[in-house]
C-alpha atoms as a PDB file:
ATOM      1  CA  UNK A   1      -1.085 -19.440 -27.531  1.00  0.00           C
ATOM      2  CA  UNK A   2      -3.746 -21.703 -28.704  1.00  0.00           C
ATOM      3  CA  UNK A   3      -3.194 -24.098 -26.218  1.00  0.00           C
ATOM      4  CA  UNK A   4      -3.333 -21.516 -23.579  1.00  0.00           C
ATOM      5  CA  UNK A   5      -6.458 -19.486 -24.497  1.00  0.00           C
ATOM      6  CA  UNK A   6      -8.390 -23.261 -24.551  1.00  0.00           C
ATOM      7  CA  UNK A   7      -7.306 -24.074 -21.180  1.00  0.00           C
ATOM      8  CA  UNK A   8      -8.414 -20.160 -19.872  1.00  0.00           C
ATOM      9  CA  UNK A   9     -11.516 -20.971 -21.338  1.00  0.00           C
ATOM     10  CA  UNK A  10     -11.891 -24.304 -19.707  1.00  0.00           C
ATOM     11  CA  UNK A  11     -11.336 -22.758 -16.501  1.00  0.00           C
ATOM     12  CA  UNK A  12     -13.728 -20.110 -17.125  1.00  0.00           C
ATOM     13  CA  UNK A  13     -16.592 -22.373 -18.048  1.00  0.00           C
ATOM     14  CA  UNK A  14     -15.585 -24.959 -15.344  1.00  0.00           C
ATOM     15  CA  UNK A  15     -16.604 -21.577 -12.630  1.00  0.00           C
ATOM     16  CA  UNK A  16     -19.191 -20.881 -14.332  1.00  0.00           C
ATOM     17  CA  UNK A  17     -20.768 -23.655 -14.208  1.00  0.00           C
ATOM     18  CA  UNK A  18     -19.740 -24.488 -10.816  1.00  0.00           C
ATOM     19  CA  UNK A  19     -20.926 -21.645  -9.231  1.00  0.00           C
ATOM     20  CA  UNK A  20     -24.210 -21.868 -11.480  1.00  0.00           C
ATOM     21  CA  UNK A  21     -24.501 -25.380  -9.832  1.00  0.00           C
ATOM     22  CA  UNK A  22     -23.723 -23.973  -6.049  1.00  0.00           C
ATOM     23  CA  UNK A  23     -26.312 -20.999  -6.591  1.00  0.00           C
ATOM     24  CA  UNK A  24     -29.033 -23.699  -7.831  1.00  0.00           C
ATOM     25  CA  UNK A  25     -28.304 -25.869  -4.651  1.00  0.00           C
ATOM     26  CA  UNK A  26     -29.057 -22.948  -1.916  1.00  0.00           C
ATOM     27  CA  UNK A  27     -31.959 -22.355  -4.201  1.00  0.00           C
ATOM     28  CA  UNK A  28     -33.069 -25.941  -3.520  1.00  0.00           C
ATOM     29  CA  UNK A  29     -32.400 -25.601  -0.382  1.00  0.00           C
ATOM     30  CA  UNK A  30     -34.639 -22.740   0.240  1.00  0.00           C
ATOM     31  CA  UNK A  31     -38.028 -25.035  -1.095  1.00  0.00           C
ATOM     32  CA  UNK A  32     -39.977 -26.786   1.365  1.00  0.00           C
ATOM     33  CA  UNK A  33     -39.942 -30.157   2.013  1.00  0.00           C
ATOM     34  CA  UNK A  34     -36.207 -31.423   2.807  1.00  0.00           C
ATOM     35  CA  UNK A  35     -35.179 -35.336   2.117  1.00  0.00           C
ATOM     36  CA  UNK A  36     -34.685 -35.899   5.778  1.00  0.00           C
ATOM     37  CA  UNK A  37     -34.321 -39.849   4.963  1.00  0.00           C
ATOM     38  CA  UNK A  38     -32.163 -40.003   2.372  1.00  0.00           C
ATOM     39  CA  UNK A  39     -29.969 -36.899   4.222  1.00  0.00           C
ATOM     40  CA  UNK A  40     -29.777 -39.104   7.037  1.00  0.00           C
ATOM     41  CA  UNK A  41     -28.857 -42.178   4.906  1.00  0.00           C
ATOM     42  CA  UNK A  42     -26.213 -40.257   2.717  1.00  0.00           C
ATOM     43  CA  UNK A  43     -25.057 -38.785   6.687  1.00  0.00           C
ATOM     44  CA  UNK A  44     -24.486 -42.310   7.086  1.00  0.00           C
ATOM     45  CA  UNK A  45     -22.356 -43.512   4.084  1.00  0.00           C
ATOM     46  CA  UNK A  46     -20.356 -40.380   4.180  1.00  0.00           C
ATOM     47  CA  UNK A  47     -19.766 -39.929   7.866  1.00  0.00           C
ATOM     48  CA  UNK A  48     -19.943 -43.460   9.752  1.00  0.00           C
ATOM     49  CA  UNK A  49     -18.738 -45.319   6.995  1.00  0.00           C
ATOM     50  CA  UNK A  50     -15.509 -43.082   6.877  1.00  0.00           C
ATOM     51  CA  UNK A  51     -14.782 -43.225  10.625  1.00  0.00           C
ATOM     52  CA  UNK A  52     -12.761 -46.061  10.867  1.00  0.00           C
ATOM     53  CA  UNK A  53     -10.381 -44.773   7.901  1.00  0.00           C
ATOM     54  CA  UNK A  54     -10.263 -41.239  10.019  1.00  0.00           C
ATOM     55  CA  UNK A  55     -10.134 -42.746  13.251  1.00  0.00           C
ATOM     56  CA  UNK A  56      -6.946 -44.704  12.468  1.00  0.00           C
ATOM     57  CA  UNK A  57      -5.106 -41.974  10.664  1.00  0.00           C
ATOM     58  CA  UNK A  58      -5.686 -39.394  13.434  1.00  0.00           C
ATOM     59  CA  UNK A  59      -4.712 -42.050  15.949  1.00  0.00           C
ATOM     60  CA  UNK A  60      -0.749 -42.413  13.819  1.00  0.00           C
ATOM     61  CA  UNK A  61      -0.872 -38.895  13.236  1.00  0.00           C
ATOM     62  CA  UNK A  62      -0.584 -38.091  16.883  1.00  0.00           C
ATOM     63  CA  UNK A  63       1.342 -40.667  17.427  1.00  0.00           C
ATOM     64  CA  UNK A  64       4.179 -40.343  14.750  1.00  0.00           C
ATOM     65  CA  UNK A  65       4.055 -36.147  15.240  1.00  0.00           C
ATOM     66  CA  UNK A  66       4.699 -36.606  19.158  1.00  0.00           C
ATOM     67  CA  UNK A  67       7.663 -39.394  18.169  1.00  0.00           C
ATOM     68  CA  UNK A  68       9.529 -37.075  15.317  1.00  0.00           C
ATOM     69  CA  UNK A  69       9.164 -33.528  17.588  1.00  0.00           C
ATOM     70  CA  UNK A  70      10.372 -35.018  21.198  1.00  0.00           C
ATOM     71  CA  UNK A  71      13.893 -35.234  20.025  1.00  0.00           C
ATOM     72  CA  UNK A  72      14.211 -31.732  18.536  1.00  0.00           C
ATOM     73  CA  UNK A  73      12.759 -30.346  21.911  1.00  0.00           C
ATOM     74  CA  UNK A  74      15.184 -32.103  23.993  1.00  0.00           C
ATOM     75  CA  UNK A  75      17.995 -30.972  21.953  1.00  0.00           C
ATOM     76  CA  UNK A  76      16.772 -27.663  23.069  1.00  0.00           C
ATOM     77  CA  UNK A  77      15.911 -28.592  26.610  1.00  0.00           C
ATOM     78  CA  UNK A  78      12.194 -27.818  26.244  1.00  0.00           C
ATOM     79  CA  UNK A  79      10.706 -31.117  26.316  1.00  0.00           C
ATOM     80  CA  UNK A  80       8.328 -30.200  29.271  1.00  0.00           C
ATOM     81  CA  UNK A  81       6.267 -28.454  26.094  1.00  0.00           C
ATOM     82  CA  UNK A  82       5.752 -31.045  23.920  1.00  0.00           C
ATOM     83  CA  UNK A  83       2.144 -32.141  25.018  1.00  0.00           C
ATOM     84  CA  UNK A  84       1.329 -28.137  24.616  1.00  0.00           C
ATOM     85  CA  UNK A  85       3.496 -28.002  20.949  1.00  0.00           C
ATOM     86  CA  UNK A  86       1.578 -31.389  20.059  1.00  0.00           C
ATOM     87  CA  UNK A  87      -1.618 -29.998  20.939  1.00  0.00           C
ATOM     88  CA  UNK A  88      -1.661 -26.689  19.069  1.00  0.00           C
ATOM     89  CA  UNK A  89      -0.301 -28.105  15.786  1.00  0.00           C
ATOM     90  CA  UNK A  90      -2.928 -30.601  15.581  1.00  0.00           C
ATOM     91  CA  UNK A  91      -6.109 -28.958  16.658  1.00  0.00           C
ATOM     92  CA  UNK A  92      -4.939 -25.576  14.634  1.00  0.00           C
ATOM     93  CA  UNK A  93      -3.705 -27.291  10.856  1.00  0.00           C
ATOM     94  CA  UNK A  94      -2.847 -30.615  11.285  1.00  0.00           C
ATOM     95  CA  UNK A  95      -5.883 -32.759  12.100  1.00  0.00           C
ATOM     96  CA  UNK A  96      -8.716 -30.480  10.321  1.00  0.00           C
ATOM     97  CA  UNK A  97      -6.681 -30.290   6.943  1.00  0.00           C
ATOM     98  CA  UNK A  98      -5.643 -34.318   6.735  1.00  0.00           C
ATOM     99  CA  UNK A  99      -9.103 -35.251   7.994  1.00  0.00           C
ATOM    100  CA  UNK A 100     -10.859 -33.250   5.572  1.00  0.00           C
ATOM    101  CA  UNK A 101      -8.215 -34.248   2.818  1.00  0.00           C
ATOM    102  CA  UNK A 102      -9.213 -38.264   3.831  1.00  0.00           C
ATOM    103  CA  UNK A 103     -12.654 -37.010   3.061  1.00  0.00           C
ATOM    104  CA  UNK A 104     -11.853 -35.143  -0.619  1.00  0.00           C
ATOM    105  CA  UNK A 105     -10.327 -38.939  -1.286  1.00  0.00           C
ATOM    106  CA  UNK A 106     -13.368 -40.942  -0.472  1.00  0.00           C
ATOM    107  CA  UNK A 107     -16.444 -39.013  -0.268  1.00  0.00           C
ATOM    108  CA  UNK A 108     -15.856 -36.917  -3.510  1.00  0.00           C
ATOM    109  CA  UNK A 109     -14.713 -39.860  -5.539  1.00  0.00           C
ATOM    110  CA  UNK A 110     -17.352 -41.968  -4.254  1.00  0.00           C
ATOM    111  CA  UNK A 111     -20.172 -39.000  -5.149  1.00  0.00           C
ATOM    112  CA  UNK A 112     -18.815 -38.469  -8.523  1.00  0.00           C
ATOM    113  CA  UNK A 113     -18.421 -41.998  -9.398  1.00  0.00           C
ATOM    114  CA  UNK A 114     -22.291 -42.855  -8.033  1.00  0.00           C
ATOM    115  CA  UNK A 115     -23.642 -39.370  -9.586  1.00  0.00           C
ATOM    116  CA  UNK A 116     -21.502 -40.254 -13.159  1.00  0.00           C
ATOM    117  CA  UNK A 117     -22.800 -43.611 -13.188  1.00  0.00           C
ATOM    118  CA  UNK A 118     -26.374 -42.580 -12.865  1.00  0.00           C
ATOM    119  CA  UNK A 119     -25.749 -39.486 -15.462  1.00  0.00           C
ATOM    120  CA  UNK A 120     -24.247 -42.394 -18.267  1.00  0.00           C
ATOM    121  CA  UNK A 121     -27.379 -45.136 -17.334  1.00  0.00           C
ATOM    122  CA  UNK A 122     -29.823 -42.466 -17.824  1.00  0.00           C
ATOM    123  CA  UNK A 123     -31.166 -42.559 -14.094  1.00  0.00           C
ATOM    124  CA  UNK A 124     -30.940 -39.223 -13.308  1.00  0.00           C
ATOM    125  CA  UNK A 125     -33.047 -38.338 -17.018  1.00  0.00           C
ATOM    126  CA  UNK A 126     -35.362 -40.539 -15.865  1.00  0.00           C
ATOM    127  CA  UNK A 127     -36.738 -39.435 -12.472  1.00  0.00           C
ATOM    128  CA  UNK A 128     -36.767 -35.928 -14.418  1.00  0.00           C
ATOM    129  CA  UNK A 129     -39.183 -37.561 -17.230  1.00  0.00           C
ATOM    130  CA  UNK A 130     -40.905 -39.126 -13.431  1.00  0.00           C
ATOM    131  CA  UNK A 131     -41.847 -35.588 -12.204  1.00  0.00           C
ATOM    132  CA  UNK A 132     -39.001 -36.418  -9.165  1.00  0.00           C
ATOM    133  CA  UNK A 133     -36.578 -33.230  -8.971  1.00  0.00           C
ATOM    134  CA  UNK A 134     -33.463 -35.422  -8.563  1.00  0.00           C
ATOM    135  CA  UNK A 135     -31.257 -32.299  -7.612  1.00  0.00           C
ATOM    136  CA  UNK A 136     -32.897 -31.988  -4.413  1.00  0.00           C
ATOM    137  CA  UNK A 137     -33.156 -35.560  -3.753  1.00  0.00           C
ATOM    138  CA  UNK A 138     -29.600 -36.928  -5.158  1.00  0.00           C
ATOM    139  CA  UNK A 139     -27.456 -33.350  -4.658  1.00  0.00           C
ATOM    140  CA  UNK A 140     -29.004 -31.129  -1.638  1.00  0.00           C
ATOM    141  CA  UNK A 141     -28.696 -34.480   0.866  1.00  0.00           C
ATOM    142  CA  UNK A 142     -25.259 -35.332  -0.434  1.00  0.00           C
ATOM    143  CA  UNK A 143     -24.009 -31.456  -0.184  1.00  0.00           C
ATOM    144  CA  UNK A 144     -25.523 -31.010   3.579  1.00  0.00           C
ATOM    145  CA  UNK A 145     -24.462 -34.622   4.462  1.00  0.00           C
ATOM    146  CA  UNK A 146     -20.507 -33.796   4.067  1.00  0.00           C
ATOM    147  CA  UNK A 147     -20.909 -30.633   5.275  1.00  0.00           C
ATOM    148  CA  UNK A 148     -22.283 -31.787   8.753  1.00  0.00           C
ATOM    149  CA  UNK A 149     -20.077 -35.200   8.885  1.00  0.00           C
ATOM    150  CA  UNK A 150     -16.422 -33.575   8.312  1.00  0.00           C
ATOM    151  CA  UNK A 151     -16.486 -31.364  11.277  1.00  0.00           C
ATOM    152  CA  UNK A 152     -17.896 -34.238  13.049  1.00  0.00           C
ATOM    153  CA  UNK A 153     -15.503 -36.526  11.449  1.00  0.00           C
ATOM    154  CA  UNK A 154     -12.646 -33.731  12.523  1.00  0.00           C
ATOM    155  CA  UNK A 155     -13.786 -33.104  16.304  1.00  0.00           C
ATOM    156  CA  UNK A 156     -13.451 -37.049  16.595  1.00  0.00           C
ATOM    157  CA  UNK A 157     -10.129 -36.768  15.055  1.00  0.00           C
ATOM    158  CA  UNK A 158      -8.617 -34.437  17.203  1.00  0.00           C
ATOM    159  CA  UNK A 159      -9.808 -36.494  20.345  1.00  0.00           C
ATOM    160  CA  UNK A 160      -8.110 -39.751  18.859  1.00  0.00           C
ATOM    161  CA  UNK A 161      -4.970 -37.608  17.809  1.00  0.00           C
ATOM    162  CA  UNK A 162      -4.753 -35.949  21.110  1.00  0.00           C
ATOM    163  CA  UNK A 163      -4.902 -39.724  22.943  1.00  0.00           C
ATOM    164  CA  UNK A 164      -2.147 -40.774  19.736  1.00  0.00           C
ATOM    165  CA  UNK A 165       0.075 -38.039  21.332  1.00  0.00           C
ATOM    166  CA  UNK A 166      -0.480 -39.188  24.766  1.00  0.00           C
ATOM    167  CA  UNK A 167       0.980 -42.552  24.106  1.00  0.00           C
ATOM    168  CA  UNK A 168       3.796 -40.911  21.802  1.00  0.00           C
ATOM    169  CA  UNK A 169       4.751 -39.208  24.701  1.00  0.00           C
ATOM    170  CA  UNK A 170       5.013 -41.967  27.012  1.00  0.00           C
ATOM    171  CA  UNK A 171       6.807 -43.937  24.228  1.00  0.00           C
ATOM    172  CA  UNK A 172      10.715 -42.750  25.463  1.00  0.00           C
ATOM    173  CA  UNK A 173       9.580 -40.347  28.171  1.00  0.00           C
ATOM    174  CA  UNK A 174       7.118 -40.889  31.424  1.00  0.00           C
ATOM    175  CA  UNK A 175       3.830 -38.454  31.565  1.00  0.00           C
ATOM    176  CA  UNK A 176       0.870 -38.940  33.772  1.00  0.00           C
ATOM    177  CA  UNK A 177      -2.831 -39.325  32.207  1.00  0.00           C
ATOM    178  CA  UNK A 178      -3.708 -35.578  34.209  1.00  0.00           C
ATOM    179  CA  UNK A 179      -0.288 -34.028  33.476  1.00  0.00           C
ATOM    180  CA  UNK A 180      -0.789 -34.622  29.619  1.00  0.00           C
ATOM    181  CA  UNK A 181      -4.089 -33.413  29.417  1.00  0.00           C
ATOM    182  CA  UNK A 182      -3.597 -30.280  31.543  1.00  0.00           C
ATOM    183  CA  UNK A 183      -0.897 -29.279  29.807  1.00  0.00           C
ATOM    184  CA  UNK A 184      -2.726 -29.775  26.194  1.00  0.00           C
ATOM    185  CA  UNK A 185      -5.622 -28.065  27.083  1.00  0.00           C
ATOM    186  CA  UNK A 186      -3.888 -25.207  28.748  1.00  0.00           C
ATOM    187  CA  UNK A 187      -2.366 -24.326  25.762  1.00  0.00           C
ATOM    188  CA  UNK A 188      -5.435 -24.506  23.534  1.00  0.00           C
ATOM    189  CA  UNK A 189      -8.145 -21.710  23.587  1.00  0.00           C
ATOM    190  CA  UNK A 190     -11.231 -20.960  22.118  1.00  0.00           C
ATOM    191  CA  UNK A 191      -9.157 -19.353  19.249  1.00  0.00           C
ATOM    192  CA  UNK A 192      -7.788 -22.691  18.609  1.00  0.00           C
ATOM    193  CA  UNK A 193     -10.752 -24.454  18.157  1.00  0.00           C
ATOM    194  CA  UNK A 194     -13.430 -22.299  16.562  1.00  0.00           C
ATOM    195  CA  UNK A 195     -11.434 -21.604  13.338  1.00  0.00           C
ATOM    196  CA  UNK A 196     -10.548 -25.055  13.362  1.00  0.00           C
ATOM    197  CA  UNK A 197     -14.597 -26.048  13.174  1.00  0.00           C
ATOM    198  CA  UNK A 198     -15.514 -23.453  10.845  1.00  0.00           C
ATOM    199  CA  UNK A 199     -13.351 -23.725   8.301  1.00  0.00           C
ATOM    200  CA  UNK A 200     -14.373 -27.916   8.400  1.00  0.00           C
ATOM    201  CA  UNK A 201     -17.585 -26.702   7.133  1.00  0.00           C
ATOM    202  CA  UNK A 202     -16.477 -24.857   4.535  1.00  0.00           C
ATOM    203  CA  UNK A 203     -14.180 -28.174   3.606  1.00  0.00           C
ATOM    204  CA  UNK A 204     -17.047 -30.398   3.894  1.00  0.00           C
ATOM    205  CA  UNK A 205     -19.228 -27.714   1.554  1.00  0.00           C
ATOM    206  CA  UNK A 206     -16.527 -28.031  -0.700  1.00  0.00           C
ATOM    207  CA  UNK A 207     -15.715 -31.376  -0.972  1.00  0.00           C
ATOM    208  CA  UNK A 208     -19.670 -32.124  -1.066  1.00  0.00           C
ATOM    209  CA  UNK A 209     -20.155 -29.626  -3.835  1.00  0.00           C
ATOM    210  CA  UNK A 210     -16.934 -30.489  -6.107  1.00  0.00           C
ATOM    211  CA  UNK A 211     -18.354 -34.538  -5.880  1.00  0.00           C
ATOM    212  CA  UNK A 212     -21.955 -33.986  -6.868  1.00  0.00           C
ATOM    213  CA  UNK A 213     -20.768 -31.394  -9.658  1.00  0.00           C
ATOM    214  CA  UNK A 214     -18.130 -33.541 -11.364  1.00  0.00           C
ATOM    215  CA  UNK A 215     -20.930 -36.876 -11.079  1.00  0.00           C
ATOM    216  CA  UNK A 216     -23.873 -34.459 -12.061  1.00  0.00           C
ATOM    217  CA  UNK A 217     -22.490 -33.585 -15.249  1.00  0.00           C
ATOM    218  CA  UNK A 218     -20.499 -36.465 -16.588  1.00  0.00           C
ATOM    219  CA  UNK A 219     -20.710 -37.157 -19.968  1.00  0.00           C
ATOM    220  CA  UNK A 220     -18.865 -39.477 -22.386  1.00  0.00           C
ATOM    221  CA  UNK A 221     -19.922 -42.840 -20.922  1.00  0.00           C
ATOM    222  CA  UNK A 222     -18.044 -45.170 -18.312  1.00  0.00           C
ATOM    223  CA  UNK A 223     -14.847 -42.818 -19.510  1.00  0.00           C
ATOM    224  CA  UNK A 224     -16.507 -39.744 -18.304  1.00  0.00           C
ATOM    225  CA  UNK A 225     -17.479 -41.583 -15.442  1.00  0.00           C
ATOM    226  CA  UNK A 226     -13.702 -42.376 -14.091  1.00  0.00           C
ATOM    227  CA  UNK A 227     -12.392 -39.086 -15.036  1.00  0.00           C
ATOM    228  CA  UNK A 228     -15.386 -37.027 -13.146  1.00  0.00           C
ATOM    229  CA  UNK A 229     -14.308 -39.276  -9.696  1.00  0.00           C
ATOM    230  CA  UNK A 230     -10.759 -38.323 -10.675  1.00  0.00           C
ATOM    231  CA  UNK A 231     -11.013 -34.927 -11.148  1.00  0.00           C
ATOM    232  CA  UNK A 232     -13.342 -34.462  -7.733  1.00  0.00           C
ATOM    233  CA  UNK A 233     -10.612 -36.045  -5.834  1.00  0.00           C
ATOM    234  CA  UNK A 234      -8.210 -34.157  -7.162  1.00  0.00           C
ATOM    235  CA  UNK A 235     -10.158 -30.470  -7.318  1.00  0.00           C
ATOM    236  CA  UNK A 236     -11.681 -30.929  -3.680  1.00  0.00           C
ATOM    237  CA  UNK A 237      -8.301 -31.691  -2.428  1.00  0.00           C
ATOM    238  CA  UNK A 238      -7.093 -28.137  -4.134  1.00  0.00           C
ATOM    239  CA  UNK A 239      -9.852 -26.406  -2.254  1.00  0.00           C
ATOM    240  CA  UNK A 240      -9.125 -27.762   0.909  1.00  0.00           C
ATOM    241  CA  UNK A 241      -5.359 -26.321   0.516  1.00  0.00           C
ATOM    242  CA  UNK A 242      -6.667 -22.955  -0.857  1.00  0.00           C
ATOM    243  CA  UNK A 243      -9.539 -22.709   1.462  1.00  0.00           C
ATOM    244  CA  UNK A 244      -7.204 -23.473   4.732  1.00  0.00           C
ATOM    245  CA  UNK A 245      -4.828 -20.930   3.054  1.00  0.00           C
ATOM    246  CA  UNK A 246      -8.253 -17.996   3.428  1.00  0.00           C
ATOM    247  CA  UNK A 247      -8.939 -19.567   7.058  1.00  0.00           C
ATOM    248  CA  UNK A 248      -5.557 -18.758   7.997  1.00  0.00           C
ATOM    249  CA  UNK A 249      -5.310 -15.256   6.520  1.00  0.00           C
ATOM    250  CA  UNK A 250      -8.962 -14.676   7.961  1.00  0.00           C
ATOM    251  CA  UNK A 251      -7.941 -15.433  11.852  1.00  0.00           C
ATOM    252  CA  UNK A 252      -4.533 -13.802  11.386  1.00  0.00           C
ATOM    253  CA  UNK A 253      -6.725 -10.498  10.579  1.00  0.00           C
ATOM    254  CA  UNK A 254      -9.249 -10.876  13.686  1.00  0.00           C
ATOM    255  CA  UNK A 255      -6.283 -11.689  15.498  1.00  0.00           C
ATOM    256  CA  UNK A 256      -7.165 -15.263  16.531  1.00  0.00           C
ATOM    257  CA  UNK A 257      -3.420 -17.201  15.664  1.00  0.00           C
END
């Protein structure tokens, strides 16, 4: 009983403080005078230094789903559907969810590894003691960085997964450039893709947010360090799952699915 009542109050003080941390960041926000330069620098590390890594993985995503679904559609004599079936699953779950899931891995490990090392040095104390607010500077850029860069990263994604497919389906079968992309786009709407943006900005809030918190408040030396770029990883990539999970009860209600 022990054991449980600690790890309930963990938990507790872990949203507490989390959502103490997210309502002090839109606070920040709010104050004049943004870091444009280091926003654009952190855009930088977070979104073009992560494209190859996406780019590649979207590319065998398309690729392998397109190889692994044309036999099942055969066997039922509908494989005149799979650029449409390919389509839909990767602009609606696919794509989004393992692009943002890429991003949990490197941009919240790399945020709370950074962020813990400069908690343990003493770094961040000391641009405190300099009169620097090193929230806005170190947190606020990082946040709104990921959270512009993974539906960026994920619109890229889905082009390169879409093109992945197109080969996949020429792979055992024969399908013209136009046919393909007809039939994909036909049977895509704007139901298809506006969830599938949104809900990348919530997943690039979250992954943003979950990094800076776990680096922000390290403690315990170069221990604390490793475990806070553990944990990130491993809490973002939770919140992508649960937050998809919202996204998809959300649409079903409007009536968007």
């Amino acid at each position: 009983m022990d054991s449980i009542k600690n790890l309930e109050s963990d938990f507790l003080k872990e949203v507490g403080g989390i959502s103490r941390f997210i309502a002090r960041f839109f606070l920040e926000v709010m104050k004049p005078k943004q870091e444009w330069d280091e926003w654009i620098n952190q855009c930088y590390w977070v979104g073009y230094k992560s494209l190859t890594l996406v780019s590649v993985t979207a590319f065998i995503m398309g690729l392998v789903l397109t190889i692994q679904s044309r036999p099942t559609l055969v066997e039922f004599g509908a494989a005149s559907l799979l650029p449409a079936m390919v389509s839909v699953s990767l602009v609606r779950v696919i794509t989004p969810v393992i692009t943002s899931l890429i991003c949990a891995g490197k941009m919240a490990s790399g945020m709370g590894a950074e962020l813990g090392s400069m908690r343990v040095t003493e770094q961040i104390d000391a641009m405190e003691v300099s009169g620097t607010n090193p929230f806005k500077y170190l947190i606020v850029t990082r946040v709104l960085a990921s959270t512009v860069m993974v539906p960026i990263l994920s619109l890229l994604a889905i082009a390169i997964s879409l093109y992945g497919g197109f080969l996949g389906t020429n792979i055992r079968g024969e399908v013209s450039w136009t046919l393909y992309w007809f039939q994909a786009y036909d049977a895509l709407s704007f139901g298809d893709f506006i969830p599938s943006l949104v809900k990348t900005i919530f997943f690039g809030f979250a992954i943003g947010t979950v990094g800076c918190y776990k680096g922000y408040t390290s403690q315990k030396g170069t221990e604390g360090v490793g475990r806070s770029a553990t944990t990130a990883v491993v809490v973002a990539s939770l919140l992508v799952f649960v937050l998809d999970l919202i996204a998809v009860q959300i649409t079903d209600i409007l009536g968007l699915t």
